[in-house]
N, C-alpha and C. Protein backbone atom coordinates (compact mmCIF):
# COMPACT_ATOMS: atom_id res chain seq x y z
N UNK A 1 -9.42 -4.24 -10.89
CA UNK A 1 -9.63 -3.37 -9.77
C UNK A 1 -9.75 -1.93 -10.25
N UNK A 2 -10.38 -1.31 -9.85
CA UNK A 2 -10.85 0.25 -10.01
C UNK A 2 -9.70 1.25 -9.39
N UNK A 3 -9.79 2.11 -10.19
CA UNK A 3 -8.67 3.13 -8.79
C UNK A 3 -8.72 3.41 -7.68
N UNK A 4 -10.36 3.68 -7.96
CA UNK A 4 -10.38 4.37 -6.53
C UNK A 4 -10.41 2.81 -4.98
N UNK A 5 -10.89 1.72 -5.32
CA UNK A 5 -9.59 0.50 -4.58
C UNK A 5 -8.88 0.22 -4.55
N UNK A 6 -8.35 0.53 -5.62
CA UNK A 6 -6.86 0.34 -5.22
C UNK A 6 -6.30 1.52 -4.86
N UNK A 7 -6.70 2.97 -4.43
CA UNK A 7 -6.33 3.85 -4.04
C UNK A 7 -6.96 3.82 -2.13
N UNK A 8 -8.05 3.10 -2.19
CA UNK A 8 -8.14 3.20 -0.84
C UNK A 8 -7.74 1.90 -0.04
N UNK A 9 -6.94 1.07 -0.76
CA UNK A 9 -6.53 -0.39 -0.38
C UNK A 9 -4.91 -0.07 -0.23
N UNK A 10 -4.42 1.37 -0.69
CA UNK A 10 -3.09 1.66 -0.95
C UNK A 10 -2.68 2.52 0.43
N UNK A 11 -3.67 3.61 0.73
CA UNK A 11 -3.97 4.44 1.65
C UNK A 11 -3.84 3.44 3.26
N UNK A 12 -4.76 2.32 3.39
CA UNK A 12 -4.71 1.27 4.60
C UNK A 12 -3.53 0.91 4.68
N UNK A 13 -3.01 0.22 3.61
CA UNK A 13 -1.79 -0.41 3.72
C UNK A 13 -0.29 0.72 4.39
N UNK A 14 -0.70 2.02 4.02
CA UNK A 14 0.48 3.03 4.42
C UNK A 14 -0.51 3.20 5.93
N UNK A 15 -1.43 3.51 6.60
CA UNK A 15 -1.89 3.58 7.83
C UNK A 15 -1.28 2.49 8.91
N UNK A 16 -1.38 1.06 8.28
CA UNK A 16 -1.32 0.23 9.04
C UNK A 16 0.41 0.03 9.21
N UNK A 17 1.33 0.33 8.22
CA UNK A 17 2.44 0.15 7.92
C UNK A 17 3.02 1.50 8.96
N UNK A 18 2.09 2.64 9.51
CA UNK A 18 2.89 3.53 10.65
C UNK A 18 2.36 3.18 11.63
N UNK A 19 1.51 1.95 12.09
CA UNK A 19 1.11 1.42 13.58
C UNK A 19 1.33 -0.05 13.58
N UNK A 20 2.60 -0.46 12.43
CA UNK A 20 2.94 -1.81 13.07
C UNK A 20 4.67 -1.60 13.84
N UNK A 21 4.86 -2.89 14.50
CA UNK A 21 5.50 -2.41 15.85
C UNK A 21 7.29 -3.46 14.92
N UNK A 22 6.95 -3.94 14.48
CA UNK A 22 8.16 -5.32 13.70
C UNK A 22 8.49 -4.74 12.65
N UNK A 23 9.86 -4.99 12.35
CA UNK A 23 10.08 -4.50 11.14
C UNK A 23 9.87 -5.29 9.97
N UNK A 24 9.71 -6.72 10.16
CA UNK A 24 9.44 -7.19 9.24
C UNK A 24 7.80 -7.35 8.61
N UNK A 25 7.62 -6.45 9.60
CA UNK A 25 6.10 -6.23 9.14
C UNK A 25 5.70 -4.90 8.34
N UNK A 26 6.78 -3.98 8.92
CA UNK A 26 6.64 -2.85 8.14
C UNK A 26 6.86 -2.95 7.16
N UNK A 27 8.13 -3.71 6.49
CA UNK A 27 8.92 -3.98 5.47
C UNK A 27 7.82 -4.58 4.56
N UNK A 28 7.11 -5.53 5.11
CA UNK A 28 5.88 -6.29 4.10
C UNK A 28 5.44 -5.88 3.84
N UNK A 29 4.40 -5.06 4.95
CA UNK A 29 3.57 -4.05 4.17
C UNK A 29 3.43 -2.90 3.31
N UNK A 30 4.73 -2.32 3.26
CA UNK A 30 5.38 -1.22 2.40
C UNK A 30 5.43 -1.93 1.29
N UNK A 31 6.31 -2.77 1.07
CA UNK A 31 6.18 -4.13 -0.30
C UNK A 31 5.12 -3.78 -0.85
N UNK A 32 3.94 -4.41 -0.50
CA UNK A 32 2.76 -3.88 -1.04
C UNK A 32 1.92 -3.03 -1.37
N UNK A 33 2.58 -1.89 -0.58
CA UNK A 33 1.99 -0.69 -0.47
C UNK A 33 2.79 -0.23 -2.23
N UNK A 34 4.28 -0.36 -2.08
CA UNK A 34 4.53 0.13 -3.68
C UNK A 34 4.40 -0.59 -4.52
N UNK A 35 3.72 -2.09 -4.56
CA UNK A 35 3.24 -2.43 -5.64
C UNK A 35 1.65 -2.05 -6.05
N UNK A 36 0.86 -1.49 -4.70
CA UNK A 36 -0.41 -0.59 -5.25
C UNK A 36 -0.18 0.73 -6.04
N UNK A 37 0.84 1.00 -5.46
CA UNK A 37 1.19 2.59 -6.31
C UNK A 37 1.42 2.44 -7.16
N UNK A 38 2.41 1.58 -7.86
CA UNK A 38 2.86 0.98 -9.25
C UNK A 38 1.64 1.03 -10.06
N UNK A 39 1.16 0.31 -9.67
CA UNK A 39 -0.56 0.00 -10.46
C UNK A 39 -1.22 1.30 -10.61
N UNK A 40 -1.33 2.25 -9.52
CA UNK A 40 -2.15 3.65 -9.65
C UNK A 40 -1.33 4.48 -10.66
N UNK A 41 -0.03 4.52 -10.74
CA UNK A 41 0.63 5.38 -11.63
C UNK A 41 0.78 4.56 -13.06
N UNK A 42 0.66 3.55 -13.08
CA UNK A 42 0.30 3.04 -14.73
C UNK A 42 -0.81 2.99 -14.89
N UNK A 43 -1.88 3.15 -13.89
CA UNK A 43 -3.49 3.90 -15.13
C UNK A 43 -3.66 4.81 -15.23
N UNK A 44 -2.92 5.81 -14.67
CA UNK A 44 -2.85 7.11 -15.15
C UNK A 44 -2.22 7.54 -16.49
């Protein structure tokens, strides 16, 4: 994956994660959201 997808696949995931209504949905999607960041700050 390229940065800049996984930078705009990282970006959705934090959008959608402040208009979901469950917490266990927030919780998921944050999950994922810092394992995209993980990835953006080790190709840097």
């Amino acid at each position: 994956m390229k940065h800049r997808e996984i930078t705009k696949r990282y970006s959705d995931l934090v959008k959608r994660a402040n208009q979901a209504n469950g917490r266990k949905e927030i919780v998921g999607l944050l999950k994922k959201a810092a394992k995209l960041k993980s990835k953006i700050e080790i190709n840097n």
